[in-house]
Protein backbone atom coordinates (compact mmCIF):
# COMPACT_ATOMS: atom_id res chain seq x y z
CA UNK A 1 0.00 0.00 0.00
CA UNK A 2 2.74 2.07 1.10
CA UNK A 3 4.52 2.11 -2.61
CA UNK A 4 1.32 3.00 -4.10
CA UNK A 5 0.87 5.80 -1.87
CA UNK A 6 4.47 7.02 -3.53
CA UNK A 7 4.06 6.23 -6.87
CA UNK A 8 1.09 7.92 -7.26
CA UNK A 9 2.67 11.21 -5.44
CA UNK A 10 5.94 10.61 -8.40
CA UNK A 11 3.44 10.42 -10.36
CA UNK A 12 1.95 14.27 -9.49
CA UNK A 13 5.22 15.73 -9.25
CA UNK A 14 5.74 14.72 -12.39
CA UNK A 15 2.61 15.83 -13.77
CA UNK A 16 3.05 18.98 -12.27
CA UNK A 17 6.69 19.63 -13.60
CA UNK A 18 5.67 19.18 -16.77
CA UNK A 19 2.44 21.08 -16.27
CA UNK A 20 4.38 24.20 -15.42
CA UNK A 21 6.69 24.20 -18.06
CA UNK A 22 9.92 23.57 -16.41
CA UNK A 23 10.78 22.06 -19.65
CA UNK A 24 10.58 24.97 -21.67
CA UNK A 25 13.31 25.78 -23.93
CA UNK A 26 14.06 29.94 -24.10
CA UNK A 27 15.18 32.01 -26.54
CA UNK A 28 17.00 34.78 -24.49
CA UNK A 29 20.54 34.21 -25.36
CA UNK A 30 20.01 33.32 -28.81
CA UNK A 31 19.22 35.71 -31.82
CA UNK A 32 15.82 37.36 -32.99
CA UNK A 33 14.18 35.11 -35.96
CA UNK A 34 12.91 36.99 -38.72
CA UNK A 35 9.75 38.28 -38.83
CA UNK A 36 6.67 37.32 -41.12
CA UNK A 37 5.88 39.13 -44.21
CA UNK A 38 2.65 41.32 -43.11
CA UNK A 39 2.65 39.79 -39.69
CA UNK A 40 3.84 40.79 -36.32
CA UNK A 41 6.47 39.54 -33.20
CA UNK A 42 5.35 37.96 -30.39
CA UNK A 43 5.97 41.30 -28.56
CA UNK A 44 3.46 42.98 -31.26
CA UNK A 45 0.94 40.78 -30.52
CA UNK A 46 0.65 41.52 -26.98
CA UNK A 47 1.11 45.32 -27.59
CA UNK A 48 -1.57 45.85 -30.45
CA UNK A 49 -3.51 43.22 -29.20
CA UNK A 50 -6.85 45.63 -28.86
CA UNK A 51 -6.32 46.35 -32.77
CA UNK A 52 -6.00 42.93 -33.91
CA UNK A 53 -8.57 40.98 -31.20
CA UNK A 54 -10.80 39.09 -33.82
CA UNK A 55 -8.65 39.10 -36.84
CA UNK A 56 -6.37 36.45 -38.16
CA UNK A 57 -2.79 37.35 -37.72
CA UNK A 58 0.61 35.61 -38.78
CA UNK A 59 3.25 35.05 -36.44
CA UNK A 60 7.24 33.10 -36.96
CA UNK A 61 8.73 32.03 -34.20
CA UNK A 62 11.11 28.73 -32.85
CA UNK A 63 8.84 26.33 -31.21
CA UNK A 64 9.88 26.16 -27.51
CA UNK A 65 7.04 23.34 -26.19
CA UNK A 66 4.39 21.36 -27.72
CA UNK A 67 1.68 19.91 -25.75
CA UNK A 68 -0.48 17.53 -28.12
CA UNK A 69 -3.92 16.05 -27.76
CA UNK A 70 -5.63 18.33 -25.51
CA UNK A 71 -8.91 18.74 -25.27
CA UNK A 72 -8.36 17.78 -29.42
CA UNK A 73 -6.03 20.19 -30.46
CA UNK A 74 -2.07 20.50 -29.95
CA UNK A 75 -0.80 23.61 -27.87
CA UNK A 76 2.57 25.02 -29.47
CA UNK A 77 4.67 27.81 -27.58
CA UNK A 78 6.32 29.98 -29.95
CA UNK A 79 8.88 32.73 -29.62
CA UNK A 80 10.77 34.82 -31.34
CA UNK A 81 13.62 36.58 -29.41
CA UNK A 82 11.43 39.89 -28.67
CA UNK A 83 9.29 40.91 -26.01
CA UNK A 84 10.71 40.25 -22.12
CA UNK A 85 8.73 38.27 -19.21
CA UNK A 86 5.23 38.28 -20.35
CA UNK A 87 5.45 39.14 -23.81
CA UNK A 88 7.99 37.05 -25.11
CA UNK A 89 5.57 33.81 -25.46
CA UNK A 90 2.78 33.21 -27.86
CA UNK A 91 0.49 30.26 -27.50
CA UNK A 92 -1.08 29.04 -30.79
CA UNK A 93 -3.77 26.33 -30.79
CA UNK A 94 -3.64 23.99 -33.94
CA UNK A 95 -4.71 20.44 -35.20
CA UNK A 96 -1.15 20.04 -36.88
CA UNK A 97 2.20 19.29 -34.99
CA UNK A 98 5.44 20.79 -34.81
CA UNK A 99 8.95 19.63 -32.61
CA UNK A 100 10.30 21.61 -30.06
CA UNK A 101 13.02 23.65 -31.85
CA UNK A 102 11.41 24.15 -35.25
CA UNK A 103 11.03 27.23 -36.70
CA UNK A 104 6.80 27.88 -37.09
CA UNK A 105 4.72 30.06 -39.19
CA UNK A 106 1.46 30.19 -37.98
CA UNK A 107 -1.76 31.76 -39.05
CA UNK A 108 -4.97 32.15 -36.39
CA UNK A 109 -7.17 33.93 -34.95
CA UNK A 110 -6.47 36.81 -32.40
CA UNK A 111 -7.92 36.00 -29.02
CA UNK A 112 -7.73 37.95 -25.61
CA UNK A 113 -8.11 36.50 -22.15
CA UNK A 114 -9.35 32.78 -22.83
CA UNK A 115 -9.51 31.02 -19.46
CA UNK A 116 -9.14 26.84 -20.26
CA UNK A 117 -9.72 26.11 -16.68
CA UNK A 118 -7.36 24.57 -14.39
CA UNK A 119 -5.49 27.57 -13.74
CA UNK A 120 -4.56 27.21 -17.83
CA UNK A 121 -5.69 31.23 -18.53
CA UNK A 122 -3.80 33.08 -21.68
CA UNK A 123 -4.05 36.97 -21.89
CA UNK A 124 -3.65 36.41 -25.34
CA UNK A 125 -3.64 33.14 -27.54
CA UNK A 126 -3.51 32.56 -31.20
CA UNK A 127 -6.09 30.13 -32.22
CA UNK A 128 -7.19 27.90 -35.09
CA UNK A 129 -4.47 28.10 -36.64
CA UNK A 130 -2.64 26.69 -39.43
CA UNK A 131 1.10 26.49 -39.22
CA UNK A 132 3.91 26.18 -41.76
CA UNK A 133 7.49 23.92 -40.56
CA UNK A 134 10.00 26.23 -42.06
């Protein structure tokens, strides 16, 4: 009974590592990728993101974690070198994959303060989107 009990509290720790994104891979040190033809930086997003709420924007950025299979679509964290704490991260929703460490194009819709539940709340998200492996 007793290894059960600490398996299944591995097993949460775990969970909860991975949940918080301990994992993540950063750009900080490394050098700004270029940005899309007509779209905007991860930074833009955030700062114009009462202009483009609602419209479909484009975004290129290194992929620094993919979550797949959630609530049936895949969760990709992009960024692109601008931006600091807080605006340096764009989460784009999509039913294609990319790897950790590719280089993304993505396409979606603008969308501000979409609460998943389970403390999983995103000021501003990119969603529907289609993405391009560059």
């Amino acid at each position: 009974m007793r290894r059960v009990y600490l398996f299944c509290i591995m097993a949460l720790l775990v969970a909860v590592f991975i949940a918080t994104g301990l994992n993540k891979y950063s750009l900080a040190n490394e050098k700004a990728i270029t940005k899309a033809k007509d779209g905007y930086t991860v930074e833009e997003l955030y700062t114009k993101k009462t202009e483009l709420k609602g419209k479909r924007v484009s975004v290129r950025g290194k992929a620094v974690r993919f979550a797949g299979g959630i609530m049936g679509r895949n969760f990709i964290h992009l960024q692109d070198g601008s931006g600091q704490k807080g605006t340096n991260d764009i989460t784009v929703t999509t039913n294609q994959s990319a790897k950790v460490g590719d280089i993304v194009l993505a396409n979606g819709l603008m969308v501000l303060d979409r609460d998943f539940g389970g403390g999983y709340r995103y000021p501003v998200i990119l969603e529907e989107a289609t993405i391009t492996v560059e």
